[in-house]
C-alpha atoms as a PDB file:
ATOM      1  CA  UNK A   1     -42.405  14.781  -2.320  1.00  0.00           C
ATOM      2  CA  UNK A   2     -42.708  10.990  -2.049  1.00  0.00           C
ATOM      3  CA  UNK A   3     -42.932  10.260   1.309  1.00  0.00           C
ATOM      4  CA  UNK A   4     -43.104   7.264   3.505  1.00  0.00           C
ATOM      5  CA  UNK A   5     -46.336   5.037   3.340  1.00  0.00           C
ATOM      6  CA  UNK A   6     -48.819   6.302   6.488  1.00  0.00           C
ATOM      7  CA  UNK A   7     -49.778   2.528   8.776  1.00  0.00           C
ATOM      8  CA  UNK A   8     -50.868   1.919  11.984  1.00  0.00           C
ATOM      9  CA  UNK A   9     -49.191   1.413  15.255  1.00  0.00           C
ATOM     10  CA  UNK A  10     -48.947  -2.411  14.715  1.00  0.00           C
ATOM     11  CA  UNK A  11     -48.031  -2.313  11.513  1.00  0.00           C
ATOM     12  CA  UNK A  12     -44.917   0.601  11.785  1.00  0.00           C
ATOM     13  CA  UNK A  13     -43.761  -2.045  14.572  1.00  0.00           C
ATOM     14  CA  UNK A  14     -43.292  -4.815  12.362  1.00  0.00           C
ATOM     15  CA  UNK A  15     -41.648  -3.100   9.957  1.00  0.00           C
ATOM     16  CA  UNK A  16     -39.395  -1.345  12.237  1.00  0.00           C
ATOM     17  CA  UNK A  17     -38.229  -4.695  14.114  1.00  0.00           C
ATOM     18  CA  UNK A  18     -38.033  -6.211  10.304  1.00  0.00           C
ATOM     19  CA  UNK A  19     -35.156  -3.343   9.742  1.00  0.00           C
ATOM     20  CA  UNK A  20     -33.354  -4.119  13.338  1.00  0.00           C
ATOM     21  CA  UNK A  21     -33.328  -7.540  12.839  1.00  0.00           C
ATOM     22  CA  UNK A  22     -30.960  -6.404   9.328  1.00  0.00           C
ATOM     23  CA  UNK A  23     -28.896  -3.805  11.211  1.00  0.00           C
ATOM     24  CA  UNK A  24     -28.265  -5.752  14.030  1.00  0.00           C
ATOM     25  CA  UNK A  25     -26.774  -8.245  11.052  1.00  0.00           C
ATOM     26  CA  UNK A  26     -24.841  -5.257   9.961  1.00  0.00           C
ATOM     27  CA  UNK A  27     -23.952  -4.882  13.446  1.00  0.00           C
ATOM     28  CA  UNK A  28     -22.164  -7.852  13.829  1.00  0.00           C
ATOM     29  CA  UNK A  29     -20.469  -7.341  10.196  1.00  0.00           C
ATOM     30  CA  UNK A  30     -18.917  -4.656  11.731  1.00  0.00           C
ATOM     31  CA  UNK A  31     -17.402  -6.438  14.718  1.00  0.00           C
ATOM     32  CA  UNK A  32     -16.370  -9.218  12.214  1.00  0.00           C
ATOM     33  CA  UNK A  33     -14.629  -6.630  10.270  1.00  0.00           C
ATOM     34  CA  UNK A  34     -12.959  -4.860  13.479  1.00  0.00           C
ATOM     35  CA  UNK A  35     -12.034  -7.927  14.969  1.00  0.00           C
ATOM     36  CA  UNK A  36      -9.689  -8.960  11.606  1.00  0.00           C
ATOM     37  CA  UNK A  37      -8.314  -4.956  11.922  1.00  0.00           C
ATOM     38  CA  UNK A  38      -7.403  -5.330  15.182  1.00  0.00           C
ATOM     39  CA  UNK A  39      -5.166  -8.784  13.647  1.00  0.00           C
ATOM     40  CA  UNK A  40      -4.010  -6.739  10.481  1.00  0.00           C
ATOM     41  CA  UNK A  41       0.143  -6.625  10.164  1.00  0.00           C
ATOM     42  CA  UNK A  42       1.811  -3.112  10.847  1.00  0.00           C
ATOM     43  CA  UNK A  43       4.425  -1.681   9.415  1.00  0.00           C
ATOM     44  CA  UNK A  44       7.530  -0.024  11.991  1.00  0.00           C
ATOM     45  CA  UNK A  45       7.999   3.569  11.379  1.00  0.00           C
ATOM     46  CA  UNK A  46      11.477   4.313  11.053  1.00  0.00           C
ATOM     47  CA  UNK A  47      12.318   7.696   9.831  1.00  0.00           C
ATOM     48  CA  UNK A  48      12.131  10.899  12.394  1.00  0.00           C
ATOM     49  CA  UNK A  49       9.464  13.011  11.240  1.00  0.00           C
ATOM     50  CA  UNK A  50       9.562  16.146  13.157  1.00  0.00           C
ATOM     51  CA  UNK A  51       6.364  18.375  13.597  1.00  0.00           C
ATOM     52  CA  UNK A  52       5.900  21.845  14.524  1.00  0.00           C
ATOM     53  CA  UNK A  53       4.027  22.147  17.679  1.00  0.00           C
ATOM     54  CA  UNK A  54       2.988  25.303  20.648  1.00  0.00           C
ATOM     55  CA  UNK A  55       5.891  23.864  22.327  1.00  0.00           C
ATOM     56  CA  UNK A  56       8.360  23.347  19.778  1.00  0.00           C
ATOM     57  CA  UNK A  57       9.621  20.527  17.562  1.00  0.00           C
ATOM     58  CA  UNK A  58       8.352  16.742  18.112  1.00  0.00           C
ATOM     59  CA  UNK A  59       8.790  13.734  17.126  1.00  0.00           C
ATOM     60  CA  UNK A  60       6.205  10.978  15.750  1.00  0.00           C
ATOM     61  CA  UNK A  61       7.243   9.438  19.137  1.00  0.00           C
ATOM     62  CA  UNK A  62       6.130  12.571  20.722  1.00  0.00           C
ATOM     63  CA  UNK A  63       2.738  13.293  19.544  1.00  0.00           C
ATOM     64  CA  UNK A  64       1.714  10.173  21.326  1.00  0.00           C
ATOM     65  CA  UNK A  65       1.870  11.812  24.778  1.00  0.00           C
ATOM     66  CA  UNK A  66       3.058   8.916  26.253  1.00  0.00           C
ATOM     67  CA  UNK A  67       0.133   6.823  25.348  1.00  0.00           C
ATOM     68  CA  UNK A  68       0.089   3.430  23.481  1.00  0.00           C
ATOM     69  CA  UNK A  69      -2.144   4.118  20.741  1.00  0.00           C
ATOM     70  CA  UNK A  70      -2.305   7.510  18.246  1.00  0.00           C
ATOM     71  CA  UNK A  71      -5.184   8.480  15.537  1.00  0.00           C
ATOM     72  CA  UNK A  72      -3.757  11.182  13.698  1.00  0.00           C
ATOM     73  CA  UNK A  73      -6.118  12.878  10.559  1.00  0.00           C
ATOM     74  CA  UNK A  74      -4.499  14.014   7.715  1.00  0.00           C
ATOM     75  CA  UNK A  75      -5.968  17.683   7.941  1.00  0.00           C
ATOM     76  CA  UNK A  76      -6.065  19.146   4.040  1.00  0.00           C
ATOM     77  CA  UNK A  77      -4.433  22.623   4.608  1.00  0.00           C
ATOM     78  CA  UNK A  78      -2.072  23.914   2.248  1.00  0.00           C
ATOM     79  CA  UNK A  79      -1.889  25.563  -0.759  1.00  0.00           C
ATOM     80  CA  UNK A  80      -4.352  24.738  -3.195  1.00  0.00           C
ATOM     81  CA  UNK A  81      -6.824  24.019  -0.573  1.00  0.00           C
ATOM     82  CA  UNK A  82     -10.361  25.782  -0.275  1.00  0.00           C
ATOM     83  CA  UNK A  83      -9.660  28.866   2.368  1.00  0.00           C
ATOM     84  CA  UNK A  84      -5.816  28.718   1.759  1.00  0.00           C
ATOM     85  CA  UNK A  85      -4.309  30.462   3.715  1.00  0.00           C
ATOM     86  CA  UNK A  86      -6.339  31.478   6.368  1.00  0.00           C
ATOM     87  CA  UNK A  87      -8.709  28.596   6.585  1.00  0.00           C
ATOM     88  CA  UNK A  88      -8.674  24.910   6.155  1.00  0.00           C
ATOM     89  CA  UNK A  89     -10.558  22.216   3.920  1.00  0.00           C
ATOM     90  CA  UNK A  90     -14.462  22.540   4.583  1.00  0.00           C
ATOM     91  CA  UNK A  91     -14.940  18.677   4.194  1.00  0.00           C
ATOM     92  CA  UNK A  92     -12.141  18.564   6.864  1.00  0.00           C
ATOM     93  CA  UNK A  93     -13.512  21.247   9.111  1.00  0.00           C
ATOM     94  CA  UNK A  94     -16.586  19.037   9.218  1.00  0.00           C
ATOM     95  CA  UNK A  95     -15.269  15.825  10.317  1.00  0.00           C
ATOM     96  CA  UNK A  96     -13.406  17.990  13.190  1.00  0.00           C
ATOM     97  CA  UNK A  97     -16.336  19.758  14.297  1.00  0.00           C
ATOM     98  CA  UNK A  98     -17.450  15.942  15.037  1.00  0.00           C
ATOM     99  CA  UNK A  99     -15.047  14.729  17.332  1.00  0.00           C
ATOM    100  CA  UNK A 100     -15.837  14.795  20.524  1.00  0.00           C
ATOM    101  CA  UNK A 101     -14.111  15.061  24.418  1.00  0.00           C
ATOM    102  CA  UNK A 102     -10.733  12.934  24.433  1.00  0.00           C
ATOM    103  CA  UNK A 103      -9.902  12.543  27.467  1.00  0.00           C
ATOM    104  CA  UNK A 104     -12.668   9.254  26.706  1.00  0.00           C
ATOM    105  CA  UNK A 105      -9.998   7.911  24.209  1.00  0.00           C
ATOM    106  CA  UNK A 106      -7.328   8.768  26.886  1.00  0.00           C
ATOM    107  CA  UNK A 107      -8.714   6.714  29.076  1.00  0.00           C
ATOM    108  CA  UNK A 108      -8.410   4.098  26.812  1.00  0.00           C
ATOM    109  CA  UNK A 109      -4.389   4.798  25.922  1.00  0.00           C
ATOM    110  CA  UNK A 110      -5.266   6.508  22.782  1.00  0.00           C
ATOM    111  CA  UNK A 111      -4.097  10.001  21.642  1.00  0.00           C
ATOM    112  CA  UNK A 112      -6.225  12.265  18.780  1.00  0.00           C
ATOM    113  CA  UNK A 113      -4.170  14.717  16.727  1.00  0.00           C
ATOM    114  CA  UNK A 114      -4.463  16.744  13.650  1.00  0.00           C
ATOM    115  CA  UNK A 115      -1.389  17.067  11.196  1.00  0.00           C
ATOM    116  CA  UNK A 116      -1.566  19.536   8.031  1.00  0.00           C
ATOM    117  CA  UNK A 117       1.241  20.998   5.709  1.00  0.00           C
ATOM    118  CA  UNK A 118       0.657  24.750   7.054  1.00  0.00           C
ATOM    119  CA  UNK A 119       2.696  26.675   8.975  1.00  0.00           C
ATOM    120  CA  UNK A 120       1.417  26.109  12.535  1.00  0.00           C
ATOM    121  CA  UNK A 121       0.645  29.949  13.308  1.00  0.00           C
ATOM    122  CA  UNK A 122      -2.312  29.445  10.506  1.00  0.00           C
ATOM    123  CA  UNK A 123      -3.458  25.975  12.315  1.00  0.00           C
ATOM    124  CA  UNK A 124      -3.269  27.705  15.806  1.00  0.00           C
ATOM    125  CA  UNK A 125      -5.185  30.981  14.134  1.00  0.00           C
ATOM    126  CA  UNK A 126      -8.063  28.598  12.622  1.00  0.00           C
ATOM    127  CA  UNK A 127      -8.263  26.438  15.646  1.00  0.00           C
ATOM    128  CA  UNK A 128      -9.232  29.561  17.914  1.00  0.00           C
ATOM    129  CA  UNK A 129     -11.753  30.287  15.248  1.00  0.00           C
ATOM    130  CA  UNK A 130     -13.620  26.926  15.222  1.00  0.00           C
ATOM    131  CA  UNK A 131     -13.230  26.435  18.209  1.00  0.00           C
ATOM    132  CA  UNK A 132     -11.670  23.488  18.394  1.00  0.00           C
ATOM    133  CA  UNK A 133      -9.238  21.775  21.152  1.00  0.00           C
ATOM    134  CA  UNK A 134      -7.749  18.690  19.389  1.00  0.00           C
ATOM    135  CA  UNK A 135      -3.691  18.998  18.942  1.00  0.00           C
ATOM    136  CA  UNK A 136      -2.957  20.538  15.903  1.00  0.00           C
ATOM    137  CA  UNK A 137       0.576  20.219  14.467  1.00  0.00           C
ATOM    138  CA  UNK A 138       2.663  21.411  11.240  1.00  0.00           C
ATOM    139  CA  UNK A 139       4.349  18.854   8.648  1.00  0.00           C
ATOM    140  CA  UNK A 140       5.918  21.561   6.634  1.00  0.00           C
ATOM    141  CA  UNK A 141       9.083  20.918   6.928  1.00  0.00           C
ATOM    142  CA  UNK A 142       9.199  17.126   6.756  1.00  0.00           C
ATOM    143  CA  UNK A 143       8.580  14.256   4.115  1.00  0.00           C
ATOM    144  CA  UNK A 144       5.363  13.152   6.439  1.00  0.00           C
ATOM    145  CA  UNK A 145       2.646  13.730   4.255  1.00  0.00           C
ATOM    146  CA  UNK A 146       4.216  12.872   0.928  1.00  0.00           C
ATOM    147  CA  UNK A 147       5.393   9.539   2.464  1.00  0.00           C
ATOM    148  CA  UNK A 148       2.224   8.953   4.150  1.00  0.00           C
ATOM    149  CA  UNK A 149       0.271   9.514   0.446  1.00  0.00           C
ATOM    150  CA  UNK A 150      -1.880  12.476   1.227  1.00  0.00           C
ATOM    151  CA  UNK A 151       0.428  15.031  -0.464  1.00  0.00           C
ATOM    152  CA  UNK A 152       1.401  14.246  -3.903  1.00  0.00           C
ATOM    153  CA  UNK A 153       1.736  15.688  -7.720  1.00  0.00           C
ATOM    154  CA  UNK A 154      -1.631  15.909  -7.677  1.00  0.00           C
ATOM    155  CA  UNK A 155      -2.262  18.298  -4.674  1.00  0.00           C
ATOM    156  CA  UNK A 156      -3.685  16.886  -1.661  1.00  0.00           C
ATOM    157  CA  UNK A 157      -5.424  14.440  -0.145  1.00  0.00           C
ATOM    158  CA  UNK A 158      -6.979  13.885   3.678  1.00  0.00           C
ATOM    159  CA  UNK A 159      -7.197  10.704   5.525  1.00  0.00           C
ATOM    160  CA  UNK A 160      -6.505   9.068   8.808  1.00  0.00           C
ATOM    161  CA  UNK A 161      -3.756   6.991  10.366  1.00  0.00           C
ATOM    162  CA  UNK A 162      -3.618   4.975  13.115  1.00  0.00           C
ATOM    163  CA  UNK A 163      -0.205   4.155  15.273  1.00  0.00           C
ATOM    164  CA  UNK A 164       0.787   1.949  17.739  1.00  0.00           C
ATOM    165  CA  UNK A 165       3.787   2.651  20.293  1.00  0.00           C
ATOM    166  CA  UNK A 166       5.507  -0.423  21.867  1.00  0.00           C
ATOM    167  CA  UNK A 167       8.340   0.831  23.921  1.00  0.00           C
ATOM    168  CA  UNK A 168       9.909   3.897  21.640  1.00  0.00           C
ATOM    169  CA  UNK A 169       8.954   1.970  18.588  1.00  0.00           C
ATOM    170  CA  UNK A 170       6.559   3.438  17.012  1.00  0.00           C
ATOM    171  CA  UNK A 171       4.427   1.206  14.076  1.00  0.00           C
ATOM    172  CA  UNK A 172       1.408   2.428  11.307  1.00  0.00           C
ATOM    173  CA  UNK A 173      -1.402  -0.462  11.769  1.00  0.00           C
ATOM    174  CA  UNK A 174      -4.287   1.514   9.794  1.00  0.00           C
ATOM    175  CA  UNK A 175      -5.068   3.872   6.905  1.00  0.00           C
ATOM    176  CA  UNK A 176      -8.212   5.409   5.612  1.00  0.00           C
ATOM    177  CA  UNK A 177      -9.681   8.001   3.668  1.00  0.00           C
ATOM    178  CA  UNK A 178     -12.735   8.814   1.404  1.00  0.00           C
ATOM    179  CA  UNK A 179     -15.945   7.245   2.924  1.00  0.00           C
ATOM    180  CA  UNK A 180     -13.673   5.386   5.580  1.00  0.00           C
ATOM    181  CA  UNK A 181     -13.402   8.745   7.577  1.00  0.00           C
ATOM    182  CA  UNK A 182     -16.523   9.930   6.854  1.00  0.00           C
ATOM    183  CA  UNK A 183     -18.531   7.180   8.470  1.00  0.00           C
ATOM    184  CA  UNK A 184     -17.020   8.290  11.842  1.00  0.00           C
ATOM    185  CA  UNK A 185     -18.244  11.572  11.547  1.00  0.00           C
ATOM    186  CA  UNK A 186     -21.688  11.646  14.021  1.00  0.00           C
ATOM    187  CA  UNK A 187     -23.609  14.190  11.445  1.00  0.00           C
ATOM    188  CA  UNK A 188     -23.599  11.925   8.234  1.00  0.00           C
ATOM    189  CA  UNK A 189     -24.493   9.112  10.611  1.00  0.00           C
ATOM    190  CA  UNK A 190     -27.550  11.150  12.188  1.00  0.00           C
ATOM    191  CA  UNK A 191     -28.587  12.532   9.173  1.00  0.00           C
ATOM    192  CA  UNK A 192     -28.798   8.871   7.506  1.00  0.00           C
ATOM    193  CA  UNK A 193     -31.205   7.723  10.598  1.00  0.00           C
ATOM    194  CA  UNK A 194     -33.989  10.460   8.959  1.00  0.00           C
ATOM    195  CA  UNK A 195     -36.125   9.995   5.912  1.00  0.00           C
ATOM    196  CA  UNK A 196     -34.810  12.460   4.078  1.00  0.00           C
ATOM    197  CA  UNK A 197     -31.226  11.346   4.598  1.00  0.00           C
ATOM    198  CA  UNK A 198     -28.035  13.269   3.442  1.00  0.00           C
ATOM    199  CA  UNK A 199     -30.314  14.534   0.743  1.00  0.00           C
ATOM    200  CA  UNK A 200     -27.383  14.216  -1.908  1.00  0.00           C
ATOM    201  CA  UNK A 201     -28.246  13.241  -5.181  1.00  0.00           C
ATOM    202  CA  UNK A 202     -26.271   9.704  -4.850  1.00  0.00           C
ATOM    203  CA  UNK A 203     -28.496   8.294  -2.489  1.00  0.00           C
ATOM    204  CA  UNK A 204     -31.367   5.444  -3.276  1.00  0.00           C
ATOM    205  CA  UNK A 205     -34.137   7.593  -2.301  1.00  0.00           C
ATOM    206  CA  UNK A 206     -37.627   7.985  -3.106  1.00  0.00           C
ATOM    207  CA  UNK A 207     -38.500  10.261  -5.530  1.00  0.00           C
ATOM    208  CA  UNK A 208     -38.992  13.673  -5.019  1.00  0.00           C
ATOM    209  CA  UNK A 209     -36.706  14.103  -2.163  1.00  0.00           C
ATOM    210  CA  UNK A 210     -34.673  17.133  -1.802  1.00  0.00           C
ATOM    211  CA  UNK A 211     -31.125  16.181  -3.327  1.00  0.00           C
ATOM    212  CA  UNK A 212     -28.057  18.308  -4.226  1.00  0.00           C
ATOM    213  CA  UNK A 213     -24.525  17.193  -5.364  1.00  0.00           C
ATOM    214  CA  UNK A 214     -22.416  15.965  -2.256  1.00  0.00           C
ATOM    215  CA  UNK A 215     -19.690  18.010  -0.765  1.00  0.00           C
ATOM    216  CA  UNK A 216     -21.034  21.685  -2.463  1.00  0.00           C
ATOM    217  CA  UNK A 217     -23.405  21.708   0.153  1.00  0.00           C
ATOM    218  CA  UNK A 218     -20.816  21.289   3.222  1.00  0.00           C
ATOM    219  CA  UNK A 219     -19.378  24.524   4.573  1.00  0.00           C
ATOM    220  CA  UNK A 220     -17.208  25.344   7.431  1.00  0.00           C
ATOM    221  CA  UNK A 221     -19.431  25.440  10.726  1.00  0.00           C
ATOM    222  CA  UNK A 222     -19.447  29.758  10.831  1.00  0.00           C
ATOM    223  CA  UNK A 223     -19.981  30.112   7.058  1.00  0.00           C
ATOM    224  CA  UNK A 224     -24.001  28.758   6.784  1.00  0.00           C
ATOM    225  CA  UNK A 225     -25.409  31.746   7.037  1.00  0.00           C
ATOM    226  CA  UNK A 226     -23.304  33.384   4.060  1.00  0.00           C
ATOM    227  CA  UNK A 227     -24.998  31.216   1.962  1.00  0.00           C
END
């Protein structure tokens, strides 16, 4: 394996405060690029989606809790989906496993929930075996996922949305999927911070680093040791 170049003290110093001066640049990229999302237009949500919940039907309205702000992730779980029926996307699983205690968004206004196209007595059954606390809620019986693009013709898709309630109005301000939603998962960040990375075979790494394809190596958080 190809591994880092072995220096002193002095000299691992310079280089390391050569790479924070560039990702505190990136740093304030970032802000830039939050600052103009938190400007971006929304768009009101009109139609009443209803969702299956523990406690019976809700609306969009409803998920919210009576909070101003709602991140809701388009949780792949239907038919057609790895572990269908009993268990949800892996890729998904993994971003979940990564969220952390809420009631630190709550105390910022801001509601987490997951929404997936299976009946909710298969959510509620794979919850309890991840372990998981996050709200969990079923689209089946409503347009919500095809109108929201992550059900379609050609099967389905994950992402996340973000909503914004003024009064009973309730308006979409954000959308993103692929590589959006992965970088706020805290294990792909971690694992970048280390110099062997993801070890997936798209990364610009030195030679002889461990690589496999991405996403064949993810499995659901109880499933590693099958392997």
């Amino acid at each position: 394996m190809n591994l880092p170049p072995i220096v002193s003290k002095d000299e691992w110093l310079i280089a390391h405060q050569q790479l924070l001066a560039k990702e505190k640049q990136a740093t304030h990229a970032r802000d830039a690029l939050a600052a103009e999302r938190r400007r971006q237009p929304m768009v009101r949500i009109d139609k009443d989606y209803r969702f299956h919940t523990p406690e019976g039907e809700a609306s969009l309205l409803g998920l919210f809790e009576g909070r101003r702000q709602l991140i809701l992730y388009h949780f792949m779980f239907a038919s057609g989906v790895h572990g269908w029926p009993i268990a949800g996307c892996p890729g998904c699983s993994m971003f979940v496993d990564n969220l952390g205690q809420s009631a630190h968004l709550h105390a910022r206004e801001t509601s987490m929930v997951l929404v997936s196209r299976a009946p909710l007595e298969n959510l509620l059954a794979y919850r309890q075996r991840m372990g998981w606390t996050v709200p969990w809620y079923s689209s089946i019986d409503s347009d919500f996922n095809t109108d929201f693009g992550v059900t379609s013709d050609q099967g389905e898709a994950f992402g996340l949305s973000v909503f914004l309630r003024d009064g009973t109005d309730v308006f979409r301000t954000y959308f993103t999927t692929g590589r959006g939603v992965e970088a706020l998962g805290s294990h792909w960040t971690l694992l970048d911070l280390t110099p062997l990375g993801r070890q997936e075979d798209w990364e610009n790494s030195p030679s002889g680093h461990p690589q496999t394809a991405p996403y064949l190596w993810w499995r659901r958080h109880d499933e590693y040791d099958d392997v």
